[in-house]
C-alpha atoms as a PDB file:
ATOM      1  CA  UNK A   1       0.000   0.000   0.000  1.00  0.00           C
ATOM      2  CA  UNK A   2       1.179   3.610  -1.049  1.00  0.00           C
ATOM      3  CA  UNK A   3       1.711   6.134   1.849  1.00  0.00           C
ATOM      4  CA  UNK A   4      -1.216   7.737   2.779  1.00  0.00           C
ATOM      5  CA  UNK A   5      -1.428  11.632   1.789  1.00  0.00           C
ATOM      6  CA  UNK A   6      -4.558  13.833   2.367  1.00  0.00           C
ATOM      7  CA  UNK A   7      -5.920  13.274  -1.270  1.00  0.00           C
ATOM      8  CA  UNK A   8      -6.320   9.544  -0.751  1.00  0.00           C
ATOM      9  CA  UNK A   9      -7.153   9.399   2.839  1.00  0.00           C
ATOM     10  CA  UNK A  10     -10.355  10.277   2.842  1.00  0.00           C
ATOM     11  CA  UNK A  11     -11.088   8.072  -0.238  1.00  0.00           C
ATOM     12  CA  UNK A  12      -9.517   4.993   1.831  1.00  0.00           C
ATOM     13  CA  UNK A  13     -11.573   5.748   5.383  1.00  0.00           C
ATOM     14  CA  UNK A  14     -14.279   5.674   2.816  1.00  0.00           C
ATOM     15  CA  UNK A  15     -13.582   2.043   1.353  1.00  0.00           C
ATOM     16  CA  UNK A  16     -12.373   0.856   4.901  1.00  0.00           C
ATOM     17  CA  UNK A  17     -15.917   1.802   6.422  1.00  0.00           C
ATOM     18  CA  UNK A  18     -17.988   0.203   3.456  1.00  0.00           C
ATOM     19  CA  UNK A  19     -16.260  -2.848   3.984  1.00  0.00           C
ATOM     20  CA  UNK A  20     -16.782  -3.428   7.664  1.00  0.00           C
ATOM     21  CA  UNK A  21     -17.347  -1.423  11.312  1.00  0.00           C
ATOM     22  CA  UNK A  22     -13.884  -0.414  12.640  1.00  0.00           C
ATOM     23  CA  UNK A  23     -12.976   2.004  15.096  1.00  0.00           C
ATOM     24  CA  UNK A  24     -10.951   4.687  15.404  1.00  0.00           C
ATOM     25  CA  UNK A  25      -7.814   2.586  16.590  1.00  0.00           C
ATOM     26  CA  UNK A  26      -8.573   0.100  14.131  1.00  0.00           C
ATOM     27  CA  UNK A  27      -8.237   2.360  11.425  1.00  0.00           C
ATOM     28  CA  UNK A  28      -5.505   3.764  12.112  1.00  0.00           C
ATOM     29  CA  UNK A  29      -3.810   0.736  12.549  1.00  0.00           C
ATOM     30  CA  UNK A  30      -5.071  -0.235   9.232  1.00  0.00           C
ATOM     31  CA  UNK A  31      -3.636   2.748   7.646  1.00  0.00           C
ATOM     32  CA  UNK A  32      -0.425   3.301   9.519  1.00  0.00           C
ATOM     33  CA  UNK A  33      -1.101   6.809  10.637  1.00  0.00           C
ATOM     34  CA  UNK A  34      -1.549   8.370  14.007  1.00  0.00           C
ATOM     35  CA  UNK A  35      -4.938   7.798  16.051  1.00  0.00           C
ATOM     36  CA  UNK A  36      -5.269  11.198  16.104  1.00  0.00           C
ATOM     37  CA  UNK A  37      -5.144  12.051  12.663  1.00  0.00           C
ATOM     38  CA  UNK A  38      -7.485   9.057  11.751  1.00  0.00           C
ATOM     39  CA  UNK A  39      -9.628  10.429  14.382  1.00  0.00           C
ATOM     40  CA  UNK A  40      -9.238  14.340  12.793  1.00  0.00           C
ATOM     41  CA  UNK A  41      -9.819  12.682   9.706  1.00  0.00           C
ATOM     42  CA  UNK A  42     -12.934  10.911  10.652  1.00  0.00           C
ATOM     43  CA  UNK A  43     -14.782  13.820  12.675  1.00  0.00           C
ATOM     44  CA  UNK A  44     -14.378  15.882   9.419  1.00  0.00           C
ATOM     45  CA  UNK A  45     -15.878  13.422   7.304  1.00  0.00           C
ATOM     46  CA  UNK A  46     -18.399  13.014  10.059  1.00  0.00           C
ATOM     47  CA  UNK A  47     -19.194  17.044   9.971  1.00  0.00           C
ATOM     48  CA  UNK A  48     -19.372  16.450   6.558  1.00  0.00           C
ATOM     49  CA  UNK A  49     -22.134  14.374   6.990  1.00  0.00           C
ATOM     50  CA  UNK A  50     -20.370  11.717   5.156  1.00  0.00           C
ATOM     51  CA  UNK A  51     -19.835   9.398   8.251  1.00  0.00           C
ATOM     52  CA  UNK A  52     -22.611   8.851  11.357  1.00  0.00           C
ATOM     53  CA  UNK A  53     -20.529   8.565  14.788  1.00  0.00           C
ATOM     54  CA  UNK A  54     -21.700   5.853  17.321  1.00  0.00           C
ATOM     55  CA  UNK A  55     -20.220   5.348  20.286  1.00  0.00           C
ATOM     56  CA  UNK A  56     -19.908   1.685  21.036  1.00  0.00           C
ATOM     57  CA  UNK A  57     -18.402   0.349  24.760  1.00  0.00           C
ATOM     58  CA  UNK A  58     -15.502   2.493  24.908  1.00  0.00           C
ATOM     59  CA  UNK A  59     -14.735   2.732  21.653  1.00  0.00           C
ATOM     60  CA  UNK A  60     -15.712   5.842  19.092  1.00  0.00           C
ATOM     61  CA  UNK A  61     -17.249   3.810  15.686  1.00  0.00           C
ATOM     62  CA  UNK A  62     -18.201   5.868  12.248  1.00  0.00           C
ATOM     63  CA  UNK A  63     -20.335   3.994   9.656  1.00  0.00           C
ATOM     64  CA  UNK A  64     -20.760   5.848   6.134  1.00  0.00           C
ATOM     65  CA  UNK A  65     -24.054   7.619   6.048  1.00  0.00           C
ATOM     66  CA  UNK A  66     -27.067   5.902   5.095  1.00  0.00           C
ATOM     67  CA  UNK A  67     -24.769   2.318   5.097  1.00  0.00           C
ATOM     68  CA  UNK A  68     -27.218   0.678   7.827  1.00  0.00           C
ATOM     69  CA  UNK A  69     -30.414   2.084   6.589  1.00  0.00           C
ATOM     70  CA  UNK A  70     -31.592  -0.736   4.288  1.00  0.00           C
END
């Protein structure tokens, strides 16, 4: 996998979170970048209103919006 740059972050949290329910760890972990830019990342998709934020135990989930409204 190609190092993750701004342009194609977004795109690959997108792909990530249509494939299955991760956290915020998780994905980061999946994408070798800091928590805390996964989790900057993911609250400004979220204020995009591309991502819904659940909170789940003690972890912080996003799904992509309108992905469990079937």
């Amino acid at each position: 996998m190609e190092a993750p740059t701004p342009s194609n972050l977004e795109k690959r949290i997108l792909e990530l979170l249509n494939e299955r329910l991760l956290s915020v760890s998780q994905i980061a972990k999946e994408l070798k970048i800091n928590r805390a830019v996964a989790g900057g990342y993911l609250e400004a998709l979220k204020n995009q209103g591309k991502l819904e934020f659940y909170r789940v135990g003690r972890s912080n989930v996003y799904i992509v919006s309108g992905r469990m409204k079937k």
